[in-house]
Structures are given as C-alpha cells and as structure tokens.
N, C-alpha and C. Protein backbone atom coordinates (compact mmCIF):
# COMPACT_ATOMS: atom_id res chain seq x y z
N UNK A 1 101.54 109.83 94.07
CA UNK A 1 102.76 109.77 94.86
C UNK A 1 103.69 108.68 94.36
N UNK A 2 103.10 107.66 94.16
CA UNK A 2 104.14 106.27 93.28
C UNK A 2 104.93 106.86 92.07
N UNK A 3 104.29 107.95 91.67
CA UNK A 3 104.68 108.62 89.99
C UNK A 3 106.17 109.36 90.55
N UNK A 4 106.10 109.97 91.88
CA UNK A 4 107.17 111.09 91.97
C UNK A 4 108.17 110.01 92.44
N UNK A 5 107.80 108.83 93.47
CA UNK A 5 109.37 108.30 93.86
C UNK A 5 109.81 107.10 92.63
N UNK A 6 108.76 106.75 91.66
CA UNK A 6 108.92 105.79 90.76
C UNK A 6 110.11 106.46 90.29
N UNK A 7 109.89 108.31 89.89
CA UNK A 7 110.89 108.86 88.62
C UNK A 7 112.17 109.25 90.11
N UNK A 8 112.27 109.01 91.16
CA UNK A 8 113.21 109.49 91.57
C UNK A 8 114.28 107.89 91.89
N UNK A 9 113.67 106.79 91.87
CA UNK A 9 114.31 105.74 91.94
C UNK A 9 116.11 105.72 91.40
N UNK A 10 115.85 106.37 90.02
CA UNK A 10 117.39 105.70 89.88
C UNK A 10 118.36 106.81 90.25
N UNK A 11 117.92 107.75 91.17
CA UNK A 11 118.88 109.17 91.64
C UNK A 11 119.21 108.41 93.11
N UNK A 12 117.91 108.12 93.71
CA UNK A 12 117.83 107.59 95.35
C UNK A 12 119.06 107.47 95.67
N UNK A 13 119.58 106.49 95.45
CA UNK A 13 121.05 106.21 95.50
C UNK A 13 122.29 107.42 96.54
N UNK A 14 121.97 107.72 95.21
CA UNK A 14 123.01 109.51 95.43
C UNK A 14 122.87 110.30 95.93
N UNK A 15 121.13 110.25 96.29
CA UNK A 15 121.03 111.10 97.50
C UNK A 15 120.45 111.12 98.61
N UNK A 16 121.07 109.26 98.68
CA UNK A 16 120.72 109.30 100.22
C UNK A 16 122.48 108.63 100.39
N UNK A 17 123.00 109.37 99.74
CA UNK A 17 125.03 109.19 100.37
C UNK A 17 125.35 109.55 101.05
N UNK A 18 124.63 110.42 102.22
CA UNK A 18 125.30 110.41 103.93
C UNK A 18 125.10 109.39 104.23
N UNK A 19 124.58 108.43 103.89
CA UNK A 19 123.73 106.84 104.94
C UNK A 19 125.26 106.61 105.62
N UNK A 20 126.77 107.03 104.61
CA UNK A 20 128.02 106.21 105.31
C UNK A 20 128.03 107.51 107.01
N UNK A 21 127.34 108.54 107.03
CA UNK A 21 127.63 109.19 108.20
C UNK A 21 126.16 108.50 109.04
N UNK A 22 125.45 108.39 108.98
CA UNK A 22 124.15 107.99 109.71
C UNK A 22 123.81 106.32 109.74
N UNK A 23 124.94 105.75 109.32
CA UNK A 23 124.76 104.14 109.57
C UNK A 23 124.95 103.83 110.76
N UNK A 24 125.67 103.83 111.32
CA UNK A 24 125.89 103.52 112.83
C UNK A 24 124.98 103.68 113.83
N UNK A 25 124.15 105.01 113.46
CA UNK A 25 122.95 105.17 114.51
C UNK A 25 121.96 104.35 113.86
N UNK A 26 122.40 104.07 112.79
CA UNK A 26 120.40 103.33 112.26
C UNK A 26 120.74 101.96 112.67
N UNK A 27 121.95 101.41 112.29
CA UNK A 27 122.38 99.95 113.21
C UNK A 27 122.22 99.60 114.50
N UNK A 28 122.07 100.61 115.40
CA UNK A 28 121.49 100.93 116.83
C UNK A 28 120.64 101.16 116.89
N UNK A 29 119.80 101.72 115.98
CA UNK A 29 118.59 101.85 116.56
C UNK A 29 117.58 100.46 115.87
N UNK A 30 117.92 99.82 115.02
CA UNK A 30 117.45 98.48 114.09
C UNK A 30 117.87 97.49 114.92
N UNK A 31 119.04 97.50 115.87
CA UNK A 31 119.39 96.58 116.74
C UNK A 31 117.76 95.94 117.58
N UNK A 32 117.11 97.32 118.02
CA UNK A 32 116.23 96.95 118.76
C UNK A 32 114.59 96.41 118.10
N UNK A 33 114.81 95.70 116.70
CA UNK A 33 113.95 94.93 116.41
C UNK A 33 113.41 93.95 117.13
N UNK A 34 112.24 93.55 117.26
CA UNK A 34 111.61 92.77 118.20
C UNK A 34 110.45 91.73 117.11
N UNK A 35 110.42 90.26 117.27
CA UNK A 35 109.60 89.35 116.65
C UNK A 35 109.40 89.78 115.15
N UNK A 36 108.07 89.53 114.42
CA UNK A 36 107.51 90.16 112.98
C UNK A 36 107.93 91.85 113.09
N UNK A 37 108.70 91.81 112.29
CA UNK A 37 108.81 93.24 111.42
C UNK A 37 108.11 93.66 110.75
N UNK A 38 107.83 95.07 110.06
CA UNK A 38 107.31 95.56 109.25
C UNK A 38 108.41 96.98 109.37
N UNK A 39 108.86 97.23 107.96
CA UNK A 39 110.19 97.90 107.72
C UNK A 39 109.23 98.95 106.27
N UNK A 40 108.52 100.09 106.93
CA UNK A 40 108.20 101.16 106.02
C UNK A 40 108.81 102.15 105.39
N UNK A 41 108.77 102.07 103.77
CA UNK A 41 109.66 102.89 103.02
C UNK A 41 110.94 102.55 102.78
N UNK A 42 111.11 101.09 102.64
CA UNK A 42 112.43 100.54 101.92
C UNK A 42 113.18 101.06 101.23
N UNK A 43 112.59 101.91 100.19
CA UNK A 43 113.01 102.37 98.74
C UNK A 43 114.02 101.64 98.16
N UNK A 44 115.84 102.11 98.22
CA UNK A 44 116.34 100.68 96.65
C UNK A 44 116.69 100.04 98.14
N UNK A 45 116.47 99.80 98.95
CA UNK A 45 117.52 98.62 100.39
C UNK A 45 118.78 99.43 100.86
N UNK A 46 118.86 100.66 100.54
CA UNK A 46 120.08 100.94 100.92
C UNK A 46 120.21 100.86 102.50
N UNK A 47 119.10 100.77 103.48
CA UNK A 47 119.16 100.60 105.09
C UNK A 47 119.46 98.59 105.24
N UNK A 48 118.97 97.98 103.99
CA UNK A 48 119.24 96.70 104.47
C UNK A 48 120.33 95.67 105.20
N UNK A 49 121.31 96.34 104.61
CA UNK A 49 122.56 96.23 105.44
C UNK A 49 122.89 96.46 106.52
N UNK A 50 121.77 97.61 107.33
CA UNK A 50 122.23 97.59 108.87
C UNK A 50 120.60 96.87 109.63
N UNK A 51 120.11 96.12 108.78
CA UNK A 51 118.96 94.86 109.52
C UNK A 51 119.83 93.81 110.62
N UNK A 52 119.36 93.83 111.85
CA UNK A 52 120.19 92.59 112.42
C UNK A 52 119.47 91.42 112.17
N UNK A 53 120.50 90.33 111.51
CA UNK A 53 120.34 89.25 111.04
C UNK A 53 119.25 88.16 111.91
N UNK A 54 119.06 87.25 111.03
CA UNK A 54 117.65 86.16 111.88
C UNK A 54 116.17 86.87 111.90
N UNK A 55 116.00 88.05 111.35
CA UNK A 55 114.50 88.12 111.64
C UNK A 55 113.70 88.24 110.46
N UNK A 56 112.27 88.00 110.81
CA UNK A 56 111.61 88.06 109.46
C UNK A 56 110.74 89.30 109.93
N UNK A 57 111.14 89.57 108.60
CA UNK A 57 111.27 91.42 107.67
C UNK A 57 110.00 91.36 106.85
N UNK A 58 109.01 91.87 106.63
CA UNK A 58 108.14 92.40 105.79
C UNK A 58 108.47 93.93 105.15
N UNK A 59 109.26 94.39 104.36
CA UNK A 59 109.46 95.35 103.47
C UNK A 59 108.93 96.21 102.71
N UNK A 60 108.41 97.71 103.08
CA UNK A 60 107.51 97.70 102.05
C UNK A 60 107.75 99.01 101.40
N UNK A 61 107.19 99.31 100.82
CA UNK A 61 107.86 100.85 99.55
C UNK A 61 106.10 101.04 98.32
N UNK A 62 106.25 102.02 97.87
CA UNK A 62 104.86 102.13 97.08
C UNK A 62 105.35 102.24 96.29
N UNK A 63 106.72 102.03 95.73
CA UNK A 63 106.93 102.37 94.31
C UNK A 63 107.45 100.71 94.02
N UNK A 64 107.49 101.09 92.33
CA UNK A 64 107.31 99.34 92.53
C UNK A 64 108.86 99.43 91.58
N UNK A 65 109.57 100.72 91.40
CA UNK A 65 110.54 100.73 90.57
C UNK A 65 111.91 100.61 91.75
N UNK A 66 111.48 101.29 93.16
CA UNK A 66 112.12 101.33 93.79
C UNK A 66 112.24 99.81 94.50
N UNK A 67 110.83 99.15 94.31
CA UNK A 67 111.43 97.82 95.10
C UNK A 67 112.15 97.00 94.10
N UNK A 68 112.14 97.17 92.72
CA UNK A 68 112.71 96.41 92.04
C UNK A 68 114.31 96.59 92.08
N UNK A 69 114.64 97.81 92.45
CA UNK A 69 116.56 98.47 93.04
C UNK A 69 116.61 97.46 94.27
N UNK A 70 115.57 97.46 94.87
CA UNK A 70 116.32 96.60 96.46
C UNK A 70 115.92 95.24 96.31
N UNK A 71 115.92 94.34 95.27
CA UNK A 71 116.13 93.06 94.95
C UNK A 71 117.28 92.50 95.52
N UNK A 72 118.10 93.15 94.88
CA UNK A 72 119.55 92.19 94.87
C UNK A 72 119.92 92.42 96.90
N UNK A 73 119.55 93.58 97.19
CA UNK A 73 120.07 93.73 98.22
C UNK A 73 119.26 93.09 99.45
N UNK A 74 117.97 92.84 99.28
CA UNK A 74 116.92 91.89 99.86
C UNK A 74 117.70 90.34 99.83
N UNK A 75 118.27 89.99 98.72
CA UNK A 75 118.53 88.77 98.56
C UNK A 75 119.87 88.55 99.03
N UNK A 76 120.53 89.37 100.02
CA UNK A 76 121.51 89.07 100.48
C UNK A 76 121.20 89.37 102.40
N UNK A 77 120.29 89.31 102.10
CA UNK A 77 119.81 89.40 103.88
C UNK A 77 119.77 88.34 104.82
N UNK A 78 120.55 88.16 106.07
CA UNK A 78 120.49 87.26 106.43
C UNK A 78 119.31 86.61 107.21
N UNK A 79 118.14 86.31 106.83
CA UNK A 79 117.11 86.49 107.46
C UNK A 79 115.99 86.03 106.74
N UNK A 80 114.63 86.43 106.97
CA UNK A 80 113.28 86.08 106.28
C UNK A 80 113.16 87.45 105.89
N UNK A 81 113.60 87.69 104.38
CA UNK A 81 112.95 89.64 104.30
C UNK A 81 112.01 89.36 102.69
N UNK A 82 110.72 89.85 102.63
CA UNK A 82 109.74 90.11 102.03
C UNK A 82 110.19 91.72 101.40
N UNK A 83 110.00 91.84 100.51
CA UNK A 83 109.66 93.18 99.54
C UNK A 83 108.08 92.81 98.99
N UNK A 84 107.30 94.08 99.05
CA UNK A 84 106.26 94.30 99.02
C UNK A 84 105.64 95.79 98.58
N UNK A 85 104.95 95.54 97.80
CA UNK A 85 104.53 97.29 96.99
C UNK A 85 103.31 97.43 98.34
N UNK A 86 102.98 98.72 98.96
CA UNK A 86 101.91 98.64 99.94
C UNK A 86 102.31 100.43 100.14
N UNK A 87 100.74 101.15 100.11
CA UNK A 87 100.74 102.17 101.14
C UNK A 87 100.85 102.25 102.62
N UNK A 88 101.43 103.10 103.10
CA UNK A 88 101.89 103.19 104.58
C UNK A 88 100.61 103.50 105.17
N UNK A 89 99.61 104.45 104.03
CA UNK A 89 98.19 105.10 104.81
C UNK A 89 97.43 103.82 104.55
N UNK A 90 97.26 102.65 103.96
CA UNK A 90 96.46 101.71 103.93
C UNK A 90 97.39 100.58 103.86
N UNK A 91 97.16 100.24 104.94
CA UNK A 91 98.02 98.72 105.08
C UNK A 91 96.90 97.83 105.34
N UNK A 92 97.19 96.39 103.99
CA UNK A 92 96.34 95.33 104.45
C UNK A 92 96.45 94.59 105.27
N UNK A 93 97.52 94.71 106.06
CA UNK A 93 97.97 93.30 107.07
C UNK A 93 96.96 93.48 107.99
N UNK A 94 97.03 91.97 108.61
CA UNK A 94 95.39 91.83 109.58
C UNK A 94 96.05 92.93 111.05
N UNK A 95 94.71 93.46 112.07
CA UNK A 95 95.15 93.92 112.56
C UNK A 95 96.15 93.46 113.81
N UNK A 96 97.00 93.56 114.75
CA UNK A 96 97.70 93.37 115.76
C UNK A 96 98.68 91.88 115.26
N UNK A 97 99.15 92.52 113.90
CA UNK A 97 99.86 91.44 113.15
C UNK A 97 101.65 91.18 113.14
N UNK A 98 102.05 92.52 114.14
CA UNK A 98 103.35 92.86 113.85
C UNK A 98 103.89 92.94 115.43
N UNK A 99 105.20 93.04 115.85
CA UNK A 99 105.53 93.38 116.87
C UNK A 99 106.74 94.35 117.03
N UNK A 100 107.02 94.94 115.74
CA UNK A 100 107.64 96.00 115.54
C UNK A 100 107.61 96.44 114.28
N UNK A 101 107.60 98.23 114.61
CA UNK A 101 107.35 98.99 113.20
C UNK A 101 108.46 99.70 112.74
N UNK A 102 109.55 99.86 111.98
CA UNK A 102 110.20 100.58 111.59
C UNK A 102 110.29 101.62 109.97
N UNK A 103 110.36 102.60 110.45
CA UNK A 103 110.72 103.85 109.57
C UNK A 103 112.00 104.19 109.24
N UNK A 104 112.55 105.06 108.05
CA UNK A 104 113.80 105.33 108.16
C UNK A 104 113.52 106.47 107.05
N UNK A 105 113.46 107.50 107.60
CA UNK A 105 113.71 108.86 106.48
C UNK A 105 112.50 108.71 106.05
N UNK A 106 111.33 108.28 106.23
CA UNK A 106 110.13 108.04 105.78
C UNK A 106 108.66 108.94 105.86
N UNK A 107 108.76 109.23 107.26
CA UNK A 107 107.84 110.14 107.35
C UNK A 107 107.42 111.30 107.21
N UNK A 108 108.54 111.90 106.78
CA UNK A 108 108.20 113.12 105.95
C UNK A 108 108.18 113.26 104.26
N UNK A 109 107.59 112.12 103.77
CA UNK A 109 107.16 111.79 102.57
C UNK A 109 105.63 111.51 102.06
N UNK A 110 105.61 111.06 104.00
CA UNK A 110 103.58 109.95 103.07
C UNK A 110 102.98 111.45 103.35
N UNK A 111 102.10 111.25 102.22
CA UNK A 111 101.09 112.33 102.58
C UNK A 111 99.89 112.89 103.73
N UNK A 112 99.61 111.45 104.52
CA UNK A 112 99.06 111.72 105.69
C UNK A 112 99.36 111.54 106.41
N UNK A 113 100.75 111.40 107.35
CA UNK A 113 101.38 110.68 108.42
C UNK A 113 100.81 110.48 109.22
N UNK A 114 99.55 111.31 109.77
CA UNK A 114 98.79 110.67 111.21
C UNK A 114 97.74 109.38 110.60
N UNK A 115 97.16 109.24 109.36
CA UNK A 115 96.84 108.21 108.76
C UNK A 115 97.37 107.25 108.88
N UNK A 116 99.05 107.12 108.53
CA UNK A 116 100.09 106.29 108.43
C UNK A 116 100.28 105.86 110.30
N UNK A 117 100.44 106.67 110.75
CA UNK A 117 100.26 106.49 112.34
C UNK A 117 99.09 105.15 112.71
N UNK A 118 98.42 105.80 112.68
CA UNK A 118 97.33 104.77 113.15
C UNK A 118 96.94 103.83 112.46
N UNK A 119 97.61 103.49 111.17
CA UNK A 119 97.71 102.23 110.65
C UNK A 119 98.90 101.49 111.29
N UNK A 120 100.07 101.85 111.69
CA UNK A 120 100.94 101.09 111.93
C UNK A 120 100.86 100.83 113.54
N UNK A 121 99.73 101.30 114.65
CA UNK A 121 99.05 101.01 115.92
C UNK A 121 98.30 99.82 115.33
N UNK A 122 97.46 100.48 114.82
CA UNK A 122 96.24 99.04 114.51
C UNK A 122 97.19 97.69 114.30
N UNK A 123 98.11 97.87 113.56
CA UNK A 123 98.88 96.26 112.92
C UNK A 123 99.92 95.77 114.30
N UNK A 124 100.32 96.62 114.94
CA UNK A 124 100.77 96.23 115.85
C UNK A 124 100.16 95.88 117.28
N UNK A 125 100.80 94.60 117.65
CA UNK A 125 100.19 93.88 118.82
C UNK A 125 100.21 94.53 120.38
N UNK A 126 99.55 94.31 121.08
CA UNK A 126 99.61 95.55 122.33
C UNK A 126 101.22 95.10 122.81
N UNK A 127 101.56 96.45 123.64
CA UNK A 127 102.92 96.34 123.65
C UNK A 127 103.88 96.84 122.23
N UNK A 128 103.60 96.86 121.23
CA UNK A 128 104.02 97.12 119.86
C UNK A 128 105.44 97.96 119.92
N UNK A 129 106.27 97.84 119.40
CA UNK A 129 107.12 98.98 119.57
C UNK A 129 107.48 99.71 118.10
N UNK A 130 107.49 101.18 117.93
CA UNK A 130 107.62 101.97 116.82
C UNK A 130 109.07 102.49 116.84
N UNK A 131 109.88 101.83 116.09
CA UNK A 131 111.18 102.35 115.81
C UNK A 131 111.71 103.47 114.65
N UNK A 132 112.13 104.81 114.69
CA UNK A 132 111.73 105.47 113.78
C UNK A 132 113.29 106.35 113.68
N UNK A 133 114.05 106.77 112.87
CA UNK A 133 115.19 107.15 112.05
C UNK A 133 114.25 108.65 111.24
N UNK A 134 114.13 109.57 111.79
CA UNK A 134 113.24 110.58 110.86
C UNK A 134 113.59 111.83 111.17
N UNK A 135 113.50 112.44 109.86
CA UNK A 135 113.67 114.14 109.89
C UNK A 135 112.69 114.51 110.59
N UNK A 136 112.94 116.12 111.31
CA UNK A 136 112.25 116.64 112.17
C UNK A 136 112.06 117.89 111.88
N UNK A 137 110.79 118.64 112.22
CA UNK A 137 110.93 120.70 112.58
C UNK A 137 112.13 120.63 113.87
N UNK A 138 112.87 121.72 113.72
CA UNK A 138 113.97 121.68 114.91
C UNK A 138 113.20 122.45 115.92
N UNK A 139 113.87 122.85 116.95
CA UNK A 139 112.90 123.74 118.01
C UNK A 139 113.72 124.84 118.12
N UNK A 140 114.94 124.67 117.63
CA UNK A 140 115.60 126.28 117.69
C UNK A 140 114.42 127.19 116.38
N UNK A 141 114.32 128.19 116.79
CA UNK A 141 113.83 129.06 115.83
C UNK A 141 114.10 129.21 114.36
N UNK A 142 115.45 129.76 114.49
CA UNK A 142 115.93 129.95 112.98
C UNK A 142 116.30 128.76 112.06
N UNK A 143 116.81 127.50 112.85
CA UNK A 143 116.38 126.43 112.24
C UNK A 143 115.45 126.23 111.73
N UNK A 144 114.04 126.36 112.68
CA UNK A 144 113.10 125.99 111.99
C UNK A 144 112.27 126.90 110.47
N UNK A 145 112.90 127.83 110.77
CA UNK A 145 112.37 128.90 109.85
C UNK A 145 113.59 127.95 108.65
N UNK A 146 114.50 127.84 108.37
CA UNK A 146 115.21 127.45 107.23
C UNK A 146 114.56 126.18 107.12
N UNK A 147 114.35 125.65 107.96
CA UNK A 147 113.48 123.98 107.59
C UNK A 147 112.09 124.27 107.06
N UNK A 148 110.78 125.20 107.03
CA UNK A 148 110.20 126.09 106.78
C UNK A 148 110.05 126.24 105.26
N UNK A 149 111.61 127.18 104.89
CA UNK A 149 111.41 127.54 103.70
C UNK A 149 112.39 126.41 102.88
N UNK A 150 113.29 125.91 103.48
CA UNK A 150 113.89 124.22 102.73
C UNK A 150 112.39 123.87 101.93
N UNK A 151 111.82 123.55 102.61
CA UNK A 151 110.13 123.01 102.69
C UNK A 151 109.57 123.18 101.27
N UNK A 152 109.58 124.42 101.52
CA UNK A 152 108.47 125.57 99.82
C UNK A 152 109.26 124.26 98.91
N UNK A 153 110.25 123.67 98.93
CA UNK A 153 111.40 123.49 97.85
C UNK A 153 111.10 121.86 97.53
N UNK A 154 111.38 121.34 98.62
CA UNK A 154 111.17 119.92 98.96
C UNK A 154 110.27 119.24 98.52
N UNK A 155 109.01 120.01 98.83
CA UNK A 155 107.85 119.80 99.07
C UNK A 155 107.12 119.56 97.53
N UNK A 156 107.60 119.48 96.89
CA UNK A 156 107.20 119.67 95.42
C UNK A 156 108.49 118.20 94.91
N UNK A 157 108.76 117.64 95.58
CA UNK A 157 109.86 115.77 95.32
C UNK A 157 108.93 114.97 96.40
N UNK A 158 108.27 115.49 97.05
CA UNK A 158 107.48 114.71 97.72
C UNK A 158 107.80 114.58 99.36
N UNK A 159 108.68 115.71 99.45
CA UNK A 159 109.53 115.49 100.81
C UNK A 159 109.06 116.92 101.62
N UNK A 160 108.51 116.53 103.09
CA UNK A 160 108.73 117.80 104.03
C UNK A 160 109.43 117.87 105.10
N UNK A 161 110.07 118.58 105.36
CA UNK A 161 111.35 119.03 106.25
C UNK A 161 110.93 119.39 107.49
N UNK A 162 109.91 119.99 107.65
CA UNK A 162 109.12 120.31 109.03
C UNK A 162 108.07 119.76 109.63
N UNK A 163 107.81 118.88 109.58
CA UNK A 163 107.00 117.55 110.13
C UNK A 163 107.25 117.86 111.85
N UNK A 164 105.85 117.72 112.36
CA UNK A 164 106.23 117.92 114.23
C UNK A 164 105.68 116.15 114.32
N UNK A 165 106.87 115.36 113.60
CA UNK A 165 106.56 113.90 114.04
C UNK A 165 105.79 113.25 114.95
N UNK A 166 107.02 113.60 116.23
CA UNK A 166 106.77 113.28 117.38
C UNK A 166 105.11 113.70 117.76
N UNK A 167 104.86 114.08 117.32
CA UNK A 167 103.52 115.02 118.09
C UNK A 167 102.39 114.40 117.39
N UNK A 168 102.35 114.10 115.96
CA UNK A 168 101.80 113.12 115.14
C UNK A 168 101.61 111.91 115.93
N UNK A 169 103.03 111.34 115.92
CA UNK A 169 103.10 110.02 116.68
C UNK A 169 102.04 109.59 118.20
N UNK A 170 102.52 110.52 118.65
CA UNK A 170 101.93 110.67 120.36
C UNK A 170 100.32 110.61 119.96
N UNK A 171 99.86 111.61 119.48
CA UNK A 171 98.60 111.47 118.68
C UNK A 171 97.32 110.37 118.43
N UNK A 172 98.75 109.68 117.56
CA UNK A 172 98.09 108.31 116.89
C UNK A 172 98.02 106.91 118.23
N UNK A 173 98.38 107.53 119.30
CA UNK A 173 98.35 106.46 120.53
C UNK A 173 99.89 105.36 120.51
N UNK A 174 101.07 106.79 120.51
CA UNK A 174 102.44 106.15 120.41
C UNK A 174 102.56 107.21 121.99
N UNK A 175 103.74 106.26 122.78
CA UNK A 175 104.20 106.68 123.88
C UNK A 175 105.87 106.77 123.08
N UNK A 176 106.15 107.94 123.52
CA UNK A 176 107.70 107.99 123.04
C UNK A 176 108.66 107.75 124.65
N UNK A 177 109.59 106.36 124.08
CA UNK A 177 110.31 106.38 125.90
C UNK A 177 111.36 106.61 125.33
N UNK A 178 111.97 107.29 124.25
CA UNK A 178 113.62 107.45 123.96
C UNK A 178 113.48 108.38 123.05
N UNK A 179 114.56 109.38 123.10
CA UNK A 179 114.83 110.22 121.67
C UNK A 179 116.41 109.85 121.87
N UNK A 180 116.82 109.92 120.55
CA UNK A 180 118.80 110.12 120.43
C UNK A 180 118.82 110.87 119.42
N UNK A 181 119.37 112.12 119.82
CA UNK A 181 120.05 112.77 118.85
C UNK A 181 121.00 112.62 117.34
N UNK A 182 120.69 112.56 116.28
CA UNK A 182 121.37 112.08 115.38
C UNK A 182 122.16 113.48 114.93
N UNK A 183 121.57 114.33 114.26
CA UNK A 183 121.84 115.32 113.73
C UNK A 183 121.19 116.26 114.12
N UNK A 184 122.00 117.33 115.12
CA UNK A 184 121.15 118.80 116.25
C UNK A 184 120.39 118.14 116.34
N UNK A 185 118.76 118.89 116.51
CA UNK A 185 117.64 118.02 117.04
C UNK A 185 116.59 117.80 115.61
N UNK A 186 117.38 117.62 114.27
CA UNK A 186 116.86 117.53 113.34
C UNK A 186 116.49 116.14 112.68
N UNK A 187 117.38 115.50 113.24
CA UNK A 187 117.41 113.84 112.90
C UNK A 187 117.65 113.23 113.87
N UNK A 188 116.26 112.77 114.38
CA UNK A 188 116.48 111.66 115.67
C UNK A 188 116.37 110.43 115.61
N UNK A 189 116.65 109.68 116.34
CA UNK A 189 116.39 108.01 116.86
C UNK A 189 115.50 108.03 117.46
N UNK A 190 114.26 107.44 117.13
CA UNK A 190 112.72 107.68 118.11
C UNK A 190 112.81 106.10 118.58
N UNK A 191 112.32 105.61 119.80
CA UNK A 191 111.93 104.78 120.63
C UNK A 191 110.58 104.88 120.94
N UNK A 192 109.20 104.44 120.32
CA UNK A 192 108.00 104.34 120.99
C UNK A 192 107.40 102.77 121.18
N UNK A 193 106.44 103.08 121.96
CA UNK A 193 105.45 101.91 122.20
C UNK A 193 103.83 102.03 121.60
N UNK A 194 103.40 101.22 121.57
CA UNK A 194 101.74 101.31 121.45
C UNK A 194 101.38 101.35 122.77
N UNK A 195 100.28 102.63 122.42
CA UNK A 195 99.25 102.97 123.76
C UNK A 195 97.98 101.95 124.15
N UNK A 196 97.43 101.28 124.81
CA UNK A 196 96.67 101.23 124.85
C UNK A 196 95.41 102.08 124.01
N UNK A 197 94.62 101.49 123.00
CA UNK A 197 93.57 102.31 122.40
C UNK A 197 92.68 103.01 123.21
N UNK A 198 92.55 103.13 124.27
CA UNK A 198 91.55 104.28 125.03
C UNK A 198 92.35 105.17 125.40
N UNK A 199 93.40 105.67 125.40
CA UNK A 199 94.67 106.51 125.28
C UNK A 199 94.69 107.33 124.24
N UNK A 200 94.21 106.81 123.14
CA UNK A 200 94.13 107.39 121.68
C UNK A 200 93.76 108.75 121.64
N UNK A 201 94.07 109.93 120.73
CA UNK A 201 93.56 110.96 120.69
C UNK A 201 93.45 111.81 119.09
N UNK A 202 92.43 112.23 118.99
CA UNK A 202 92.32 112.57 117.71
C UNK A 202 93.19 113.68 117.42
N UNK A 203 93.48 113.67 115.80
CA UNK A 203 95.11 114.86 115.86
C UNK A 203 93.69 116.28 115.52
C-alpha cells in the first residue's frame, strides 16, 4: 500500500483541488479538536491550513514520499505538529494516549478500516472524540450503484467509494452524535465519541 500512494504523491496535489470547495466544512469540523491530536492520513498537508492553531498535532501518513510534500507546510503551522510515517491498522502509540482522532478523505483507502477503527479507540482516552471528513456508500440507490461501479475503478489507486463507514465506526465502539452533510449524503462531517469497551461489538 506505501508503493501505490508513494507513486501517487506528486499528482495528490491535483487531485485533491476541490479542497478550495470543501475547506470551510473541514475548518468546522477541525475547529472541534480537543487536547493531543492524532491527524490520520496527512498525505502532502494540503488539510494543514485549516488546523486551528495552538495544538499539538501528531501527523501521520504511510508514505514516506508523501510526508516529505507536507514538510514545508507542517513548518508553517501554528502549533506543535509532528509528521510521522505510521500505519493507521497498527499504531504504536501507548494505549488511551490521545484525546482526539481525526481523518480526512482517509478511510476509504486503509485496507482494513475496522482494524484502523479499533486502533484509533484503543489510543484514545475514555471520552475520546473521532472527528472524521469521509467519503461514503450513499443510501439513495442509484447513487449507490454508481459509487459501486466508480469502485471496480478506484479500487485498483487504492481508493473505495462505497465504504458503510459509519457502520464500521459504530462497530469498533464509536457512538456517532453528529452527521453534516457535505456533499448529498456522500461526503459527511462525522462527530463521534469512544464507547465505553463493554459496548464494543465485533464487525
């Protein structure tokens, strides 16, 4: 997986150029950072700019070509921000180490997301909150059937389009108390918490 976003690093850029239509909601929804961060799937920093200033950021991305693009833009952060090469499905940080988790366009990339789930519960402290910016399966039908076969396509750059996130999430012992609509019901603003671990349920 490091091999496919290593060779997609110096495109990233260009094609993540809606960020100028979807900044405003990710600035709102990053607003609600809370204590130690942990900010999954950095890739070149292009979200770094809507970080609210003063907090310390742990950064992380598995490609090590892509963290080397979000240097310059790390180093203009107003804040404590770390870049860090790390899988999302194996995170070393000790456990109940964080007090907020953020995603952005991320989860429909790692290869095990309910893996990735319950690593980012474990690191977070009870109370934890999971802040998440992510593509979705839509629930209209024919949407989802074009998100579906988008998919066959995607899915071969390392990207899936029909991910039932939310349902993952809930899963891994996440309570969802907010959705916001970004784009139809394809790109939302997720708001969760950590469950209590006897809450937990296997996917």
């Amino acid at each position: 997986m490091a091999t496919i976003w290593d060779l997609r690093a110096s495109l990233y850029d260009v094609c993540e150029a809606s960020d100028f239509r979807r900044g405003p909601q990710k600035t709102r929804l990053f607003r609600e950072m809370r204590g130690r961060v942990l900010f999954v799937g950095v890739g070149t920093g292009i979200d770094i700019k809507h970080f609210p200033p003063g907090h310390s950021i742990a950064a992380i991305d598995i490609s090590d070509k892509m963290l080397r693009k979000a240097e310059k833009r790390a180093a203009q952060y107003c804040g404590n921000l770390v870049l860090c090469r790390a899988d999302a499905q194996n995170l070393k940080f000790p456990s109940a180490s964080f007090d907020t988790v953020v995603t952005s366009c991320t989860m429909c990339s790692v290869p095990d997301p309910f893996r990735a789930f319950r690593e980012f519960h474990r690191i977070l402290r009870p109370g934890g909150r999971l802040l998440m910016f992510e593509h979705v399966r839509s629930r209209n039908p024919l949407l989802a059937i074009a998100l579906d076969l988008m998919t066959l396509w995607t899915r071969l750059s390392g990207t899936e389009m029909n991910r039932d996130t939310l349902a993952t999430a809930r899963a891994a012992g996440f309570e969802i108390i907010r959705i916001e609509t970004v784009y139809l019901d394809i790109i939302l603003a997720v708001h969760a918490l950590k469950l209590n671990p006897a809450s937990c349920t296997a996917e």
